[in-house]
Protein backbone atom coordinates (compact mmCIF):
# COMPACT_ATOMS: atom_id res chain seq x y z
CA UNK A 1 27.42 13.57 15.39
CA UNK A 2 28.71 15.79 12.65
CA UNK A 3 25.77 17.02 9.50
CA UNK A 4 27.24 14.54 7.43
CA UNK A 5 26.64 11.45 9.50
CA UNK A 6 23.09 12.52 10.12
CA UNK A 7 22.81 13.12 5.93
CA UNK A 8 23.95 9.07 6.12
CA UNK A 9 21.70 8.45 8.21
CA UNK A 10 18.90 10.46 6.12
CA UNK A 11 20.17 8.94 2.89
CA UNK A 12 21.87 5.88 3.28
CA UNK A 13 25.39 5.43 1.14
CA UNK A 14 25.25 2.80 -1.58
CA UNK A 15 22.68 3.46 -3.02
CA UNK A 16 21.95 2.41 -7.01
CA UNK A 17 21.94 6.09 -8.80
CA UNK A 18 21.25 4.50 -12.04
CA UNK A 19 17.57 4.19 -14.14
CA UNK A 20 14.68 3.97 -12.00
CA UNK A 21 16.89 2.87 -9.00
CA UNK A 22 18.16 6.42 -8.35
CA UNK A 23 14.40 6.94 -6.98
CA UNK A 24 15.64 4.65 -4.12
CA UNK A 25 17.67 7.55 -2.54
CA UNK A 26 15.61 9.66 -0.41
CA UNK A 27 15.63 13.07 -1.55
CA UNK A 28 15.16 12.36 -5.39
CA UNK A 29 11.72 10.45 -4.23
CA UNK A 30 10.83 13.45 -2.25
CA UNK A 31 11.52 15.74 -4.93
CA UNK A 32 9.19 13.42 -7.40
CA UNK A 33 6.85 12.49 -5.17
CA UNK A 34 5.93 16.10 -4.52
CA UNK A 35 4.88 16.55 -7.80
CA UNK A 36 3.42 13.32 -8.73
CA UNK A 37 1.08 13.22 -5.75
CA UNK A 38 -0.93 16.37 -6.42
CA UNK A 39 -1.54 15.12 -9.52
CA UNK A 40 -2.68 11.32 -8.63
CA UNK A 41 -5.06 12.78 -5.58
CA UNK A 42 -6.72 15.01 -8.60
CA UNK A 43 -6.94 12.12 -11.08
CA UNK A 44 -7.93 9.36 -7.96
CA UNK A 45 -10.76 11.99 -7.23
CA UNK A 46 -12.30 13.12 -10.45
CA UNK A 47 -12.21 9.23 -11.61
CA UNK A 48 -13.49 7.50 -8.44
CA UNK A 49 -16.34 9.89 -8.15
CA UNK A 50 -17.13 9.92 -12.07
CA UNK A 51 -17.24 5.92 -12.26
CA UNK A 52 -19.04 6.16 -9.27
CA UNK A 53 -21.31 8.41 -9.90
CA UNK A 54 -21.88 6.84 -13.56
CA UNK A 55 -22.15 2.97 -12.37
CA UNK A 56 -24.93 4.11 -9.55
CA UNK A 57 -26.88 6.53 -10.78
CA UNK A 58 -26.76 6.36 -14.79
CA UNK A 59 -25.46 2.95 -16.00
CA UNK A 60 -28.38 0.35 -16.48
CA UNK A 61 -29.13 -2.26 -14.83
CA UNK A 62 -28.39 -6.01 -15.20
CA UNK A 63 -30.80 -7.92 -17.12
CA UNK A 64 -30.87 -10.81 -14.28
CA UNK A 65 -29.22 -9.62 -11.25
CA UNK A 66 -31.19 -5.72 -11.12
CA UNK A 67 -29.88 -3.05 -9.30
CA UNK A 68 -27.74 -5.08 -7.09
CA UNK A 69 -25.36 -5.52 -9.28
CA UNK A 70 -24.29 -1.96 -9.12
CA UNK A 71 -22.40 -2.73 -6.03
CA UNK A 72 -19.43 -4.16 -8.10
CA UNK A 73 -18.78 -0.38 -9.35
CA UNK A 74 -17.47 -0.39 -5.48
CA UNK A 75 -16.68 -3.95 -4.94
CA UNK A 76 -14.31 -5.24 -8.24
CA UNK A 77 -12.16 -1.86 -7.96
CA UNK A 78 -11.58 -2.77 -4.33
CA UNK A 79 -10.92 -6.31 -5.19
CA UNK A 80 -8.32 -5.65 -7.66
CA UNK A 81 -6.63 -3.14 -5.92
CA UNK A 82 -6.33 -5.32 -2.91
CA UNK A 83 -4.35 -7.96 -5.18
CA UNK A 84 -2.81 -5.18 -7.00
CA UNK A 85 -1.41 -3.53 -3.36
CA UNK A 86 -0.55 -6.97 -2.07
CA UNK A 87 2.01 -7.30 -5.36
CA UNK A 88 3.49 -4.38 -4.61
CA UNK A 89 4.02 -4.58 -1.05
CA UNK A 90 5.78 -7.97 -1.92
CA UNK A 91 8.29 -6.00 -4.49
CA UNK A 92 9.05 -3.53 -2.07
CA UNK A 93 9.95 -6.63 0.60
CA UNK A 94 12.04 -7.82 -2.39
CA UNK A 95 13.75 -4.78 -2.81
CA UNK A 96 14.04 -4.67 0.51
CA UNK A 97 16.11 -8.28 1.42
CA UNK A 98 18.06 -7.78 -1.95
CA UNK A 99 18.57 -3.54 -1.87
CA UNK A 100 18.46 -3.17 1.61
CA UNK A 101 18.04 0.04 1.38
CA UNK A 102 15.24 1.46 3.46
CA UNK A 103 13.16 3.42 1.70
CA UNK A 104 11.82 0.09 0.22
CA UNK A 105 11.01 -1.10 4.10
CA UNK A 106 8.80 2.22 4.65
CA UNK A 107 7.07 2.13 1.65
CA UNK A 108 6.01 -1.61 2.26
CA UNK A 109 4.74 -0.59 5.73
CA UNK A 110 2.62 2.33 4.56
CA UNK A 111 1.12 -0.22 1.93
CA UNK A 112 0.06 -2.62 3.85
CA UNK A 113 -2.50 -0.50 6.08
CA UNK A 114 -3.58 0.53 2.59
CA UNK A 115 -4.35 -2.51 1.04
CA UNK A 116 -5.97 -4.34 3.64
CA UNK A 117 -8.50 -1.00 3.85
CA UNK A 118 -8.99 -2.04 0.03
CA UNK A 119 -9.35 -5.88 1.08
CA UNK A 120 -11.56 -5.19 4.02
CA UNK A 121 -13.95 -2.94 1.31
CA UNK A 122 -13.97 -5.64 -1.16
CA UNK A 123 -14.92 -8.13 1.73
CA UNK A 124 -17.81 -6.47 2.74
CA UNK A 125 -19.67 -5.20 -0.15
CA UNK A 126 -19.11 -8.73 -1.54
CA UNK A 127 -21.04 -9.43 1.35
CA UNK A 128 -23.55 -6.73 0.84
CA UNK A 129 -23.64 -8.25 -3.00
CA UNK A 130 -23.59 -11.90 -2.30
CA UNK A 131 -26.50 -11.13 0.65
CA UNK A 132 -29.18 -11.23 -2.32
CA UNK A 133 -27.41 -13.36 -4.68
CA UNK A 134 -26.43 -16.07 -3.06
CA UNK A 135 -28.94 -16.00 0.13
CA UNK A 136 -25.92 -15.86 2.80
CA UNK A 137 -24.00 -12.91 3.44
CA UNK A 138 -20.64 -15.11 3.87
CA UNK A 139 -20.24 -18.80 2.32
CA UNK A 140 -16.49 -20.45 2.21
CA UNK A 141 -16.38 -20.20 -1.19
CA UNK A 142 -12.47 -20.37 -2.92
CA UNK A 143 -12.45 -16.92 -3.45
CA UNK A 144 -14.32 -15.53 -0.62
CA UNK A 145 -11.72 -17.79 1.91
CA UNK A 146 -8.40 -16.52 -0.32
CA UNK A 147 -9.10 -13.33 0.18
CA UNK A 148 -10.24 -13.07 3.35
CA UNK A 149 -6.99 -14.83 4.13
CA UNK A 150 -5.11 -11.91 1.89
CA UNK A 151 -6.57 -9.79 5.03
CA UNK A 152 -4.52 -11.82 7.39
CA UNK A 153 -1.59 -11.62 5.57
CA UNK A 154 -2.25 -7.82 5.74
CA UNK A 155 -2.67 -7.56 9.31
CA UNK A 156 0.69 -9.82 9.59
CA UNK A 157 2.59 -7.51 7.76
CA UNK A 158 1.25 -5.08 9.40
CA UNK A 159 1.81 -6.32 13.29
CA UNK A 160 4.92 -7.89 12.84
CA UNK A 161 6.53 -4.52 11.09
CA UNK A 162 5.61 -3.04 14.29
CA UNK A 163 6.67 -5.83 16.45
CA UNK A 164 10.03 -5.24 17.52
CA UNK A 165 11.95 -2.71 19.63
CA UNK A 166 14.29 -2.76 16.35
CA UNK A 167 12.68 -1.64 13.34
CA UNK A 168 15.05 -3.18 10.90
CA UNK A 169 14.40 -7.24 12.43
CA UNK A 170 10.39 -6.06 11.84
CA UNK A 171 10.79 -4.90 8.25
CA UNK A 172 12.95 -8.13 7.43
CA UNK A 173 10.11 -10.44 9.44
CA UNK A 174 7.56 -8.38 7.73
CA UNK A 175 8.95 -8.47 4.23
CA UNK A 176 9.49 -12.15 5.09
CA UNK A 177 6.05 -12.98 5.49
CA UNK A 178 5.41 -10.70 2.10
CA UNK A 179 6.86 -12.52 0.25
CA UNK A 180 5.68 -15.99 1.33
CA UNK A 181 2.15 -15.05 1.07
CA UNK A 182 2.66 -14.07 -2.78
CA UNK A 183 1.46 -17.67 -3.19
CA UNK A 184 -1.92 -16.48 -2.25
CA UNK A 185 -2.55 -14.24 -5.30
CA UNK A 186 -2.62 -16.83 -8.01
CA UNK A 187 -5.47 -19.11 -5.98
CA UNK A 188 -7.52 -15.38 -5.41
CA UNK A 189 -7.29 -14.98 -9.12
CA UNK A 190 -7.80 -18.59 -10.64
CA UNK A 191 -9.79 -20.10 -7.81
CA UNK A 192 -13.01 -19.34 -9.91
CA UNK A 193 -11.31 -21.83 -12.37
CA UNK A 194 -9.18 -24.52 -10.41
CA UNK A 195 -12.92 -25.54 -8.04
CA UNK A 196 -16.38 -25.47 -8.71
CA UNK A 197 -17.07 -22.04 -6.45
CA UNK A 198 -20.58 -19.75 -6.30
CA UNK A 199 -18.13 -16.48 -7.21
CA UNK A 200 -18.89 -16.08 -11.00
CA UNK A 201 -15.89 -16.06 -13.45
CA UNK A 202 -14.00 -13.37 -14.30
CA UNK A 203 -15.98 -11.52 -16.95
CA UNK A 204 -12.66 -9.09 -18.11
CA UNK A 205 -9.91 -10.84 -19.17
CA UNK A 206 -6.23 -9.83 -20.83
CA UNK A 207 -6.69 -12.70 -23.26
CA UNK A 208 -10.28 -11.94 -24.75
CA UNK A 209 -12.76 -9.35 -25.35
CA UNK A 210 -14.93 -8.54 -21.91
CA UNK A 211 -18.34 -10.38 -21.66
CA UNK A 212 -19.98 -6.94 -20.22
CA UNK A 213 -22.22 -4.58 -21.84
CA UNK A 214 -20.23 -1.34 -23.21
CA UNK A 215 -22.18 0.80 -20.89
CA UNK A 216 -21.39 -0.66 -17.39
CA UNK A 217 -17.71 -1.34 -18.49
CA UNK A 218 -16.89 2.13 -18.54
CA UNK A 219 -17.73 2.83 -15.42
CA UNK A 220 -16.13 0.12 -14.06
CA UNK A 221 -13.20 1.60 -15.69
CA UNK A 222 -13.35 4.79 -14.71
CA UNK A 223 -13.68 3.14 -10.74
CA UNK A 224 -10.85 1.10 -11.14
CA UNK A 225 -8.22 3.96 -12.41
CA UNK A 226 -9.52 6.16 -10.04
CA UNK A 227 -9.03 3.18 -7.45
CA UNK A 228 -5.46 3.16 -8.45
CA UNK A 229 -4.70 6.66 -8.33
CA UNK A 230 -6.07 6.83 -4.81
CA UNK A 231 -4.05 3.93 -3.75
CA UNK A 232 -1.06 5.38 -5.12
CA UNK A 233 -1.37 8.73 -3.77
CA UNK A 234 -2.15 7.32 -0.36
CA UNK A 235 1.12 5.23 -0.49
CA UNK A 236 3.38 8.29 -1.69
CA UNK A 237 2.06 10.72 0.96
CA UNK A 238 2.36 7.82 3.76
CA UNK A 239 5.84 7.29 2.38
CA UNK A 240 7.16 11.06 2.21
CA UNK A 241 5.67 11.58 5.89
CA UNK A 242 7.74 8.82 6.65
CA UNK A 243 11.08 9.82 5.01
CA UNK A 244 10.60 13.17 6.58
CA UNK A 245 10.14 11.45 10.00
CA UNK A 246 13.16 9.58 9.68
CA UNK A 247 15.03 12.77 9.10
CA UNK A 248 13.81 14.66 11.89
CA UNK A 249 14.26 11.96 14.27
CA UNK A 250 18.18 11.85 12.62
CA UNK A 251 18.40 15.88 13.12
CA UNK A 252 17.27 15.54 17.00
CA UNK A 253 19.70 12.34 17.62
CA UNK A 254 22.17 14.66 15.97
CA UNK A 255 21.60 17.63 18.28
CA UNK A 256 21.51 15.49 21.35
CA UNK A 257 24.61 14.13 20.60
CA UNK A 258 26.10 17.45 20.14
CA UNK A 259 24.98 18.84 23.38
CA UNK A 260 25.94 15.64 25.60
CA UNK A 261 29.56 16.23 23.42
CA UNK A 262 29.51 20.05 24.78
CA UNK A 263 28.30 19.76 28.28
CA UNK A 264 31.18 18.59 29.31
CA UNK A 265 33.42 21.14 28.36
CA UNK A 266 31.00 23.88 29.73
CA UNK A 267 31.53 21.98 33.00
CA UNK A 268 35.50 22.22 32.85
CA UNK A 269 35.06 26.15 31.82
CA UNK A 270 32.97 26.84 35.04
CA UNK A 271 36.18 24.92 37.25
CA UNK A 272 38.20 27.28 36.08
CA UNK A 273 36.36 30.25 36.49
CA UNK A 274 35.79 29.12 40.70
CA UNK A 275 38.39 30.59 42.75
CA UNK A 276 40.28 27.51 44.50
């Protein structure tokens, strides 16, 4: 195998070189991705720990529910990223059955370990919160059951990617099952509003101003970016350790190949050296 079929192998041929496409080939997203990531593990850091720090320890308290309700500093950051990641692992299968280009299929399996973490953090400290709320620490409330079932649908991606003796049929089974449970997002976000459910509504919306007090919103804030910025430098690392795995398993095939092509002619060179 010659250094230019292994470099096909690396970086697959075909690839779209044009706006945020040329990203897809492997060695421009491991030339951005080295500098972006530094930066997003800072930012996740310093944010997480600030809104953190802020919604425990400093912001005040809610006039009916106390202190307990300074678990959602944890819990609605989790929550939303674990819709959030579930999005994006269904773009990536996207770009993966339409692209096929397979730096979409790694990213969507480093995501999904991601994002159910997130998913199985919002599930228990909702349980933690709804403990002295609600009086149960799980009821099969509309939201509760939709996302619990997004944490299926994350271990599914997860096993089935990993399934198969050929990787390629598990990304296309796993991106299949990506994209079918895209359904579930809408019922996790409107459930609150389609059935008569204990969650409360949402209290930020995109449409109108947020029904929370100044000084526990910015906290939240602060959580939620520095959420993100975890999440996303989580996924980048996981994918460049995966590009660069890919590689090196391409460079040893390659140098296998090229020793099985010269043993034989070392054997034919020893013949002729033997005295008949």
């Amino acid at each position: 195998m010659s250094p230019s079929s292994v470099k096909a192998i690396a970086e697959p041929r075909g690839a779209p070189r044009r706006g945020w496409h040329r990203f897809a080939n492997p060695g421009r997203f491991l030339r951005a991705a080295s500098k972006v990531q530094p930066w997003l593990t800072a930012f996740g850091v310093v944010l997480t720990a600030v809104g953190l720090i802020w919604g425990l320890f400093f912001a005040p308290a809610d006039w009916q529910q106390g202190d307990a309700v300074r678990i959602m500093y944890i819990h609605v950051p989790a929550a939303w990223l674990a819709s959030a990641g579930y999005l994006m692992l269904a773009l990536c299968s996207a770009a993966s059955l339409v692209w096929r280009h397979p730096l979409a299929d790694l990213a969507a399996a480093e995501i999904g370990p991601i994002g159910a973490v997130f998913t199985a953090l919002c599930l228990a400290t909702g349980s933690l919160w709804g403990k002295p709320m609600w009086g149960a620490w799980w009821v099969w409330d509309a939201r509760l059951t939709s996302v619990l079932v997004l944490f299926f649908l994350y271990l599914g991606h997860i096993t089935l990617v990993r399934a198969f003796d050929d990787p390629t049929r598990g990304y296309r089974a796993g991106a299949i099952l990506a994209l079918l449970g895209v359904v579930n997002l809408p019922i996790i976000k409107f459930s609150v509003d389609w059935w008569n459910t204990l969650h409360q509504p949402a209290t930020i919306s995109l449409t109108g101003a947020p029904s929370m007090y100044i000084g526990m919103l910015w906290p939240l804030a602060f959580s939620a970016v520095g959420y993100a910025c975890v999440f996303a430098a989580l996924a980048l690392a996981g994918t460049r350790a995966a590009v660069m795995e890919r590689r090196i398993r391409a460079l040893l095939l390659a140098e296998a190949a090229r020793a099985e092509d010269s043993a034989p002619g070392a054997a034919d060179a020893l013949e002729t050296q033997v005295p008949a």
